[in-house]
Protein backbone atom coordinates (compact mmCIF):
# COMPACT_ATOMS: atom_id res chain seq x y z
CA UNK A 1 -64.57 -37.19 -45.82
CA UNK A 2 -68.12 -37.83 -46.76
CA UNK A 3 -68.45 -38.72 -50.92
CA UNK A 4 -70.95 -35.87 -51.95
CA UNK A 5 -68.21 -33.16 -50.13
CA UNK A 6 -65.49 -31.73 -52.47
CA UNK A 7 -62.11 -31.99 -51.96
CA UNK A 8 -59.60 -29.32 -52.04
CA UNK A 9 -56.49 -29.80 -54.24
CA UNK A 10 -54.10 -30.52 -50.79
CA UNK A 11 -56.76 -33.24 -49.73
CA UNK A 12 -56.90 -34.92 -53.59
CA UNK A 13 -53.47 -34.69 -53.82
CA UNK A 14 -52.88 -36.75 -50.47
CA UNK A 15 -55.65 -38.63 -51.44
CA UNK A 16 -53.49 -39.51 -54.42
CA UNK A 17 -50.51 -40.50 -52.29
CA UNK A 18 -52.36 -42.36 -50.00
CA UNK A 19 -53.75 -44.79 -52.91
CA UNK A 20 -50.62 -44.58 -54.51
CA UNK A 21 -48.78 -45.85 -51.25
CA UNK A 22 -51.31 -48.42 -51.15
CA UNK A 23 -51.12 -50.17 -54.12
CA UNK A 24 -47.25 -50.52 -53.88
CA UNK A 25 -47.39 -51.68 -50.62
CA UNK A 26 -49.67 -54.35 -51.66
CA UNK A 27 -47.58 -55.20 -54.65
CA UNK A 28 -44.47 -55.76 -52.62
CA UNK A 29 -46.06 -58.04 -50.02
CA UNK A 30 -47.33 -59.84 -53.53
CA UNK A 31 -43.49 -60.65 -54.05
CA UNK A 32 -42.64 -61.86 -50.62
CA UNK A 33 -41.15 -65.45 -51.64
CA UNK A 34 -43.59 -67.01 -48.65
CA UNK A 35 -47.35 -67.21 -49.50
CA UNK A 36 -48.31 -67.70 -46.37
CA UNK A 37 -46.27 -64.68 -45.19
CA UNK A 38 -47.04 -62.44 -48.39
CA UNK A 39 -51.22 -63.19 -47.79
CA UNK A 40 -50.73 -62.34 -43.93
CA UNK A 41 -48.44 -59.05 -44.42
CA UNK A 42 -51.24 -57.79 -47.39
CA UNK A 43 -54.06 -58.25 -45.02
CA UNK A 44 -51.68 -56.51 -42.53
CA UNK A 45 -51.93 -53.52 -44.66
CA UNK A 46 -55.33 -53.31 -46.02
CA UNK A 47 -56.16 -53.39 -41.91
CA UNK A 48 -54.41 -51.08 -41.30
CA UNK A 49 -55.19 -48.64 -43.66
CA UNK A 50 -58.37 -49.22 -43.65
CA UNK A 51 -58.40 -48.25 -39.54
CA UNK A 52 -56.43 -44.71 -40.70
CA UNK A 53 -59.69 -44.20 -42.90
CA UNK A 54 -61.43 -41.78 -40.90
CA UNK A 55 -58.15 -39.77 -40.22
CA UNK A 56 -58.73 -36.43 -41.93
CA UNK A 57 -56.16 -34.17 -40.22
CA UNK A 58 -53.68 -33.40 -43.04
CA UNK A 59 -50.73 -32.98 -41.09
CA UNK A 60 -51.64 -36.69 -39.37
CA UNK A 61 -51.80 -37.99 -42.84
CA UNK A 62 -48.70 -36.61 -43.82
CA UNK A 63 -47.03 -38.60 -40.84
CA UNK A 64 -48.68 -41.61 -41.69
CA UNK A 65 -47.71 -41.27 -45.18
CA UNK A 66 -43.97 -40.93 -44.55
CA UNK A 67 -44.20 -44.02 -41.96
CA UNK A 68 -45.66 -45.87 -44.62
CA UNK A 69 -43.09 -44.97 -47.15
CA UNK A 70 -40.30 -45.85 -44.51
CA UNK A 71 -42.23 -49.07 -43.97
CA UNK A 72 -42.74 -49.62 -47.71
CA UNK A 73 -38.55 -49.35 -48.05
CA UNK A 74 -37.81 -51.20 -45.40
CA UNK A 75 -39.70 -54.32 -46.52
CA UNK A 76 -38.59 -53.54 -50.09
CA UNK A 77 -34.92 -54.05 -48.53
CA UNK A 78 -35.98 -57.32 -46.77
CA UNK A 79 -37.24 -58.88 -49.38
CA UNK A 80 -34.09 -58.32 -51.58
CA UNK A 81 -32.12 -59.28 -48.87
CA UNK A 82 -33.87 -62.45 -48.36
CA UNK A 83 -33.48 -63.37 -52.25
């Protein structure tokens, strides 16, 4: 979506969820006990949402959203395991 175009309340609000998604899945890689690991997984994700950018089918960013959210839980789970 170009800058100067406005958004409609559906697209801010999964613009929202997309950021929001974001940040906490860059906060839990930030508490993966390995640095090494925790540095490689957070460049993982800002890769890869970076390459979903340019997706601007809502329904595709719905899907991506709840795969992220699975993701985000699964690694959540791992890391509490691992601790």
């Amino acid at each position: 979506m170009r800058a100067h175009q406005a958004m409609s309340l559906k697209q801010f609000m999964l613009r929202r969820e997309v950021i929001t998604l974001y940040k906490e899945m860059i906060q839990t890689c930030h508490r993966i006990p390995d640095k090494s690991t925790a540095k490689e997984m957070a460049e993982w994700v800002r890769a890869d949402f970076r390459k979903n950018s340019t997706i601007t089918d809502e329904a595709a960013i719905r899907m991506l959203i709840s795969h992220g959210k699975q993701s985000l839980k699964k690694l959540q789970t791992n890391i509490a395991i691992g601790r």
